[in-house]
Protein backbone atom coordinates (compact mmCIF):
# COMPACT_ATOMS: atom_id res chain seq x y z
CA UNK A 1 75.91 -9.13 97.51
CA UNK A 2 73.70 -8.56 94.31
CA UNK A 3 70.23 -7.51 94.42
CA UNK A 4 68.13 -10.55 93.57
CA UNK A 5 65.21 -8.26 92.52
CA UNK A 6 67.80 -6.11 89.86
CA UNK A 7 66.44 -6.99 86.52
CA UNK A 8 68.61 -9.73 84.59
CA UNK A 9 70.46 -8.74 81.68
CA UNK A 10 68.94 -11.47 79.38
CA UNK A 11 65.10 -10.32 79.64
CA UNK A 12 64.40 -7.52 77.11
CA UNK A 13 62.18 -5.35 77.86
CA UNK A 14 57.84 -5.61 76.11
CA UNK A 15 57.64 -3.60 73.34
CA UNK A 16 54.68 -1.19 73.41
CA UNK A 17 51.29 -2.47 71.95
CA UNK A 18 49.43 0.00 69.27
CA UNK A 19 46.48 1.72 69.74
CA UNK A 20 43.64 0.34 69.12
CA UNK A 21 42.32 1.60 65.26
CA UNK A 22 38.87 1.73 65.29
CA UNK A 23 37.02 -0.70 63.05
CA UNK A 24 35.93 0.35 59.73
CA UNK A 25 32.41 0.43 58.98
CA UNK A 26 31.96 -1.91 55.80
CA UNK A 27 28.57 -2.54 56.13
CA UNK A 28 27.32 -2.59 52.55
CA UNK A 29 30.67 -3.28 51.13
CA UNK A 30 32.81 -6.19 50.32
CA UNK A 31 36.17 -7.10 49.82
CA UNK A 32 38.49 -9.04 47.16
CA UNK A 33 40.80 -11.37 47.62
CA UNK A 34 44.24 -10.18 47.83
CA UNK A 35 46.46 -10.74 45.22
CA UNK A 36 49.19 -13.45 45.40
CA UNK A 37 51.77 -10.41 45.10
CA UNK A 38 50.16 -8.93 48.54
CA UNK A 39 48.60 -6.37 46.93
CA UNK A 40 46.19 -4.61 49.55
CA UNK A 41 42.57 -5.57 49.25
CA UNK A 42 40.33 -3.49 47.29
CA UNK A 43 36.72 -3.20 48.53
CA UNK A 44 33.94 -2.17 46.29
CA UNK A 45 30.41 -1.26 46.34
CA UNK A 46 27.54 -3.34 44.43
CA UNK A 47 26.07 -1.82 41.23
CA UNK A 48 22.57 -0.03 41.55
CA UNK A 49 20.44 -0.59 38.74
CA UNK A 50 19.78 2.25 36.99
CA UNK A 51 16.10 3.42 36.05
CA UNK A 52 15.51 2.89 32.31
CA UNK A 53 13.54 6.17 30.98
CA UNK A 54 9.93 4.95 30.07
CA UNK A 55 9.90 1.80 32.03
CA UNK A 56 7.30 1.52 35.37
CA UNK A 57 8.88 0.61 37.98
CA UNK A 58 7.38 -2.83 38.72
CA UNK A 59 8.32 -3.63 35.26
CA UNK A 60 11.23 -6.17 34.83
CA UNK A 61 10.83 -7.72 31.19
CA UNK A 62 13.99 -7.70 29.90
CA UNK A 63 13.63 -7.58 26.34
CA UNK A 64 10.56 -4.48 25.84
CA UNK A 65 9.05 -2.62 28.38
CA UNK A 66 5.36 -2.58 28.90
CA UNK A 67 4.68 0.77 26.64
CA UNK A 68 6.60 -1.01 23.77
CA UNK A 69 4.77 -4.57 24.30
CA UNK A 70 0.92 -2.39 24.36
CA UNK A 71 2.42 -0.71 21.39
CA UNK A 72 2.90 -3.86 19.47
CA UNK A 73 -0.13 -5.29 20.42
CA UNK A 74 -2.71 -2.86 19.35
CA UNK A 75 -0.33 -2.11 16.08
CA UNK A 76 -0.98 -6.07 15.25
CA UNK A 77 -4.56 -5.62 15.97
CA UNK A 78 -4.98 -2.61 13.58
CA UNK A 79 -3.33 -4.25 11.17
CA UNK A 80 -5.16 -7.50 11.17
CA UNK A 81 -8.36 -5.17 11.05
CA UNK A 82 -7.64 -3.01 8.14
CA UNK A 83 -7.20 -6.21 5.94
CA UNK A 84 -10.40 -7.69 7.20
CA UNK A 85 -11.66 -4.27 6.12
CA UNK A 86 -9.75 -4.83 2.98
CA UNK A 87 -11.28 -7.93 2.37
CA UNK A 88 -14.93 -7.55 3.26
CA UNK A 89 -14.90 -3.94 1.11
CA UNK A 90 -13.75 -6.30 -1.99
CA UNK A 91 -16.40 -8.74 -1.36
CA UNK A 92 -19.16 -6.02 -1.62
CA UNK A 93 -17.69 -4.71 -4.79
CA UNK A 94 -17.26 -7.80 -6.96
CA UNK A 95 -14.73 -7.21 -9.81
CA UNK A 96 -16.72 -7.57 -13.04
CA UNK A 97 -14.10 -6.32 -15.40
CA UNK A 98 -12.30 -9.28 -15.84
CA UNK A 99 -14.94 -10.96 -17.45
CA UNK A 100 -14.84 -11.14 -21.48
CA UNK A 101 -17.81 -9.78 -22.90
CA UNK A 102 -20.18 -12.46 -24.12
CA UNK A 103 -21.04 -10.73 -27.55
CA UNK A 104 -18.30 -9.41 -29.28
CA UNK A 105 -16.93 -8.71 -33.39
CA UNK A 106 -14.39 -10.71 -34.92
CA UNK A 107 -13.80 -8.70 -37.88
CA UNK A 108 -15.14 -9.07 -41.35
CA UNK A 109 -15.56 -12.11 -43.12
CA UNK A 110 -13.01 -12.01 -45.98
CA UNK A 111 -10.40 -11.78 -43.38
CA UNK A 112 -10.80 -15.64 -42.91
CA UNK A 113 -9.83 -18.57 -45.05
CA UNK A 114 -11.10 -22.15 -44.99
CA UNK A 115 -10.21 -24.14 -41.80
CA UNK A 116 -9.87 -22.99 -38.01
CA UNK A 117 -8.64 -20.11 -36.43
CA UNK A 118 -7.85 -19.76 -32.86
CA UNK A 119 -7.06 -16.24 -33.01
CA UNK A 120 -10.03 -15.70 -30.11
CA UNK A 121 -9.25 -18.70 -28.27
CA UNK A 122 -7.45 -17.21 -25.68
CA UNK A 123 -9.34 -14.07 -25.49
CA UNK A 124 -12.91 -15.23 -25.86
CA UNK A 125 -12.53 -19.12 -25.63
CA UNK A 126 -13.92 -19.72 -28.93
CA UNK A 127 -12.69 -21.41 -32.69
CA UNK A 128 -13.66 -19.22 -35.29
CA UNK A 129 -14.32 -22.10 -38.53
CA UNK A 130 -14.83 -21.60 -41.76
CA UNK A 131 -16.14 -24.66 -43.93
CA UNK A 132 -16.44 -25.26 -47.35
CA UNK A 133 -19.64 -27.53 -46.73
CA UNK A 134 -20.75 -28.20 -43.14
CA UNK A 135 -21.80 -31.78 -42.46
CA UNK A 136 -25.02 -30.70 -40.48
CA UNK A 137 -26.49 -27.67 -42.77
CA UNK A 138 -24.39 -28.40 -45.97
CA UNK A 139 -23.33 -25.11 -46.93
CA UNK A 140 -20.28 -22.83 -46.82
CA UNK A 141 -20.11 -20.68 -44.11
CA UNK A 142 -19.08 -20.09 -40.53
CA UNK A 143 -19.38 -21.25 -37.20
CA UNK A 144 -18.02 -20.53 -33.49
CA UNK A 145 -17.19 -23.83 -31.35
CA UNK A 146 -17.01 -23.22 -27.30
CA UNK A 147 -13.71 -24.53 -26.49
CA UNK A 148 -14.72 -26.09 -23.35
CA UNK A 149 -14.70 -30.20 -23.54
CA UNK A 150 -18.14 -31.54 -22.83
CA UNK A 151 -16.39 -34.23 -20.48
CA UNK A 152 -15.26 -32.29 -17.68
CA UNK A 153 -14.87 -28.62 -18.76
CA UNK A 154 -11.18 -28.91 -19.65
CA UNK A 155 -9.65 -26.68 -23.14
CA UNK A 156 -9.33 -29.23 -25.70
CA UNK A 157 -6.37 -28.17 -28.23
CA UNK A 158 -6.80 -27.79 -32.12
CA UNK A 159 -4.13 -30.46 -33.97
CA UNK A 160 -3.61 -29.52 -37.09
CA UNK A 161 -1.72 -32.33 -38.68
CA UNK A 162 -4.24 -34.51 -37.12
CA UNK A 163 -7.54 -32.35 -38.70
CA UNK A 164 -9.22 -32.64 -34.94
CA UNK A 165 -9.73 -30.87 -31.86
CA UNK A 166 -8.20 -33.42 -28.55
CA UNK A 167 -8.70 -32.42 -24.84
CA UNK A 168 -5.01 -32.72 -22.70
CA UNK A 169 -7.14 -33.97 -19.88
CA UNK A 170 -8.90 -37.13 -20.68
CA UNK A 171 -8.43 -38.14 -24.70
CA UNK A 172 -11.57 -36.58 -25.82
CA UNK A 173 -11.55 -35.83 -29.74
CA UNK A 174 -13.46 -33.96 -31.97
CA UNK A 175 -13.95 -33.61 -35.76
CA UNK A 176 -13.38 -30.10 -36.85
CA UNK A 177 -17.56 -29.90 -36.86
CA UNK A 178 -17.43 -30.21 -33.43
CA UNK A 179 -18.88 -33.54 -33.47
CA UNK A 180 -17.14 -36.01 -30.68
CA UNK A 181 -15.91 -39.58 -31.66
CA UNK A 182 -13.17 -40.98 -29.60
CA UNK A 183 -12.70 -40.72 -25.26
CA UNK A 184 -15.02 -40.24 -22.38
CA UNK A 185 -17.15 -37.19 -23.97
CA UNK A 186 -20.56 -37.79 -23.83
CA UNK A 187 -21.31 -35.12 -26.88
CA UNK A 188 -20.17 -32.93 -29.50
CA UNK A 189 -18.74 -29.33 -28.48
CA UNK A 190 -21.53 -26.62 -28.30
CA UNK A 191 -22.03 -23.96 -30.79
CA UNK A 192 -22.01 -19.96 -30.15
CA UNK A 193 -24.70 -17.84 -31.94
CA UNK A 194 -22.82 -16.03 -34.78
CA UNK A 195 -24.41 -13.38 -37.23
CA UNK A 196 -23.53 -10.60 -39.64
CA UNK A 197 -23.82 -7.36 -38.11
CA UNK A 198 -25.28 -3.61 -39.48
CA UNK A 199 -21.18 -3.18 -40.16
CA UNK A 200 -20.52 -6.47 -42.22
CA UNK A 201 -18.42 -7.56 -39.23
CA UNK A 202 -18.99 -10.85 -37.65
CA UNK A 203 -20.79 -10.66 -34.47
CA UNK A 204 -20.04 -13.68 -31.89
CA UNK A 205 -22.75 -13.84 -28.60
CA UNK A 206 -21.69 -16.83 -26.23
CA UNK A 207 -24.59 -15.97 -24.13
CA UNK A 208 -26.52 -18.54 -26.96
CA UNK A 209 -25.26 -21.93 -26.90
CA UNK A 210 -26.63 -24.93 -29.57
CA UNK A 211 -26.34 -28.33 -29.16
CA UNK A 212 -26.55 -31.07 -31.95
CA UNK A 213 -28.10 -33.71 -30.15
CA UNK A 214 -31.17 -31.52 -29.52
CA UNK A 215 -31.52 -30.45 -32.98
CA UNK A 216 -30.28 -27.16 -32.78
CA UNK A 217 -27.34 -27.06 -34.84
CA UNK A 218 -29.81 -26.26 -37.82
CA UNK A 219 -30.67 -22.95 -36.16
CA UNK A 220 -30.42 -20.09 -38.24
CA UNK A 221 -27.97 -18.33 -35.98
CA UNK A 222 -26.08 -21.22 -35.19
CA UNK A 223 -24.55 -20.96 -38.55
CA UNK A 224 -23.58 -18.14 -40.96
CA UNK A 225 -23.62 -18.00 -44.32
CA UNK A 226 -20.43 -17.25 -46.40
């Protein structure tokens, strides 16, 4: 008779277990997902931020560091300073050359012919006339008319084909005396003082102005003599 305790032929014997692998220490680390081709997993570390040479530490703008933003900031200010420097040095040093000269020489008298000539308009803002009878002192001679309108202080211009002097701004005319008759002027165009001087030149001074409705066309010096 068979031994009921002899092991049966259809039980296999357990396979052995493993040892035991000791567990890896991944404390800091992390893993990937595996690839669908069951690829092993790949573990990596994080990345450490690396120090940026000049920055402080507790500094995190991300654009300039502190030095860079200080920099800036007192470059602005010295900027900003010098022209207020700038500035305040022109204002105590007023620029005086670009003022004409208010007596000057226009050359000698047989260099002009009978009529107007604007040849100093520009430069000294006055009509140099000559006129075979003026209609205030009736004689032939010269005069210098101030090209400023006596309306509001605009340039009138000379027309020619029209024989007049007519402001752009408001319609003002004048005859070529100076004398106003048409537009908002309230009175003629002023007079400079004009005289012969020791050269035989003709000498122009702005800084004396005549008017005709006080009189003072007849003025010696408002007139000269051809």
């Amino acid at each position: 008779m068979a031994d009921d305790t002899a092991p049966s032929h259809s039980e296999k014997p357990a396979a052995p277990r493993p040892a035991a692998v000791p567990a890896a220490d991944i404390a800091g680390k992390t893993t990937s997902v595996a690839s669908p081709g069951g690829a092993a997993a790949r573990t990596a570390t994080p990345a450490v931020a690396k120090a940026v040479p000049g920055r402080d530490p507790d500094d995190a703008s991300p654009l300039l560091t502190r030095r860079a933003w200080l920099g800036l900031a007192w470059g602005a200010f010295s900027a900003a300073s010098a022209a207020a420097l700038a500035a305040t040095g022109r204002f105590m040093f007023p620029n005086v050359l670009n003022e004409p000269p208010q007596q000057f020489k226009i050359g000698l008298p047989s260099e002009y012919g009978i009529g107007v000539d604007e040849r100093w308009k520009d430069t000294f803002g006055v009509w140099i006339v000559r006129t075979p009878d003026d209609d205030i002192v009736h004689l032939t001679g010269f005069f210098a008319l101030i090209t400023v309108c006596t309306h509001l202080g605009c340039t009138p211009n000379y027309l020619a084909a029209e024989n007049k002097f007519k402001c752009p701004c408001h319609g003002s005319g004048y005859h070529l005396s100076g004398v106003n008759f048409e537009g908002p002027a309230p009175r003629p165009l002023e007079r400079a003082r004009i005289v012969l001087a020791d050269d035989g030149q003709i000498l122009v001074d702005k800084s004396r102005h005549y008017q005709q409705e006080l009189g003072q066309w007849v003025d010696p010096e408002a007139f000269l003599k051809a």
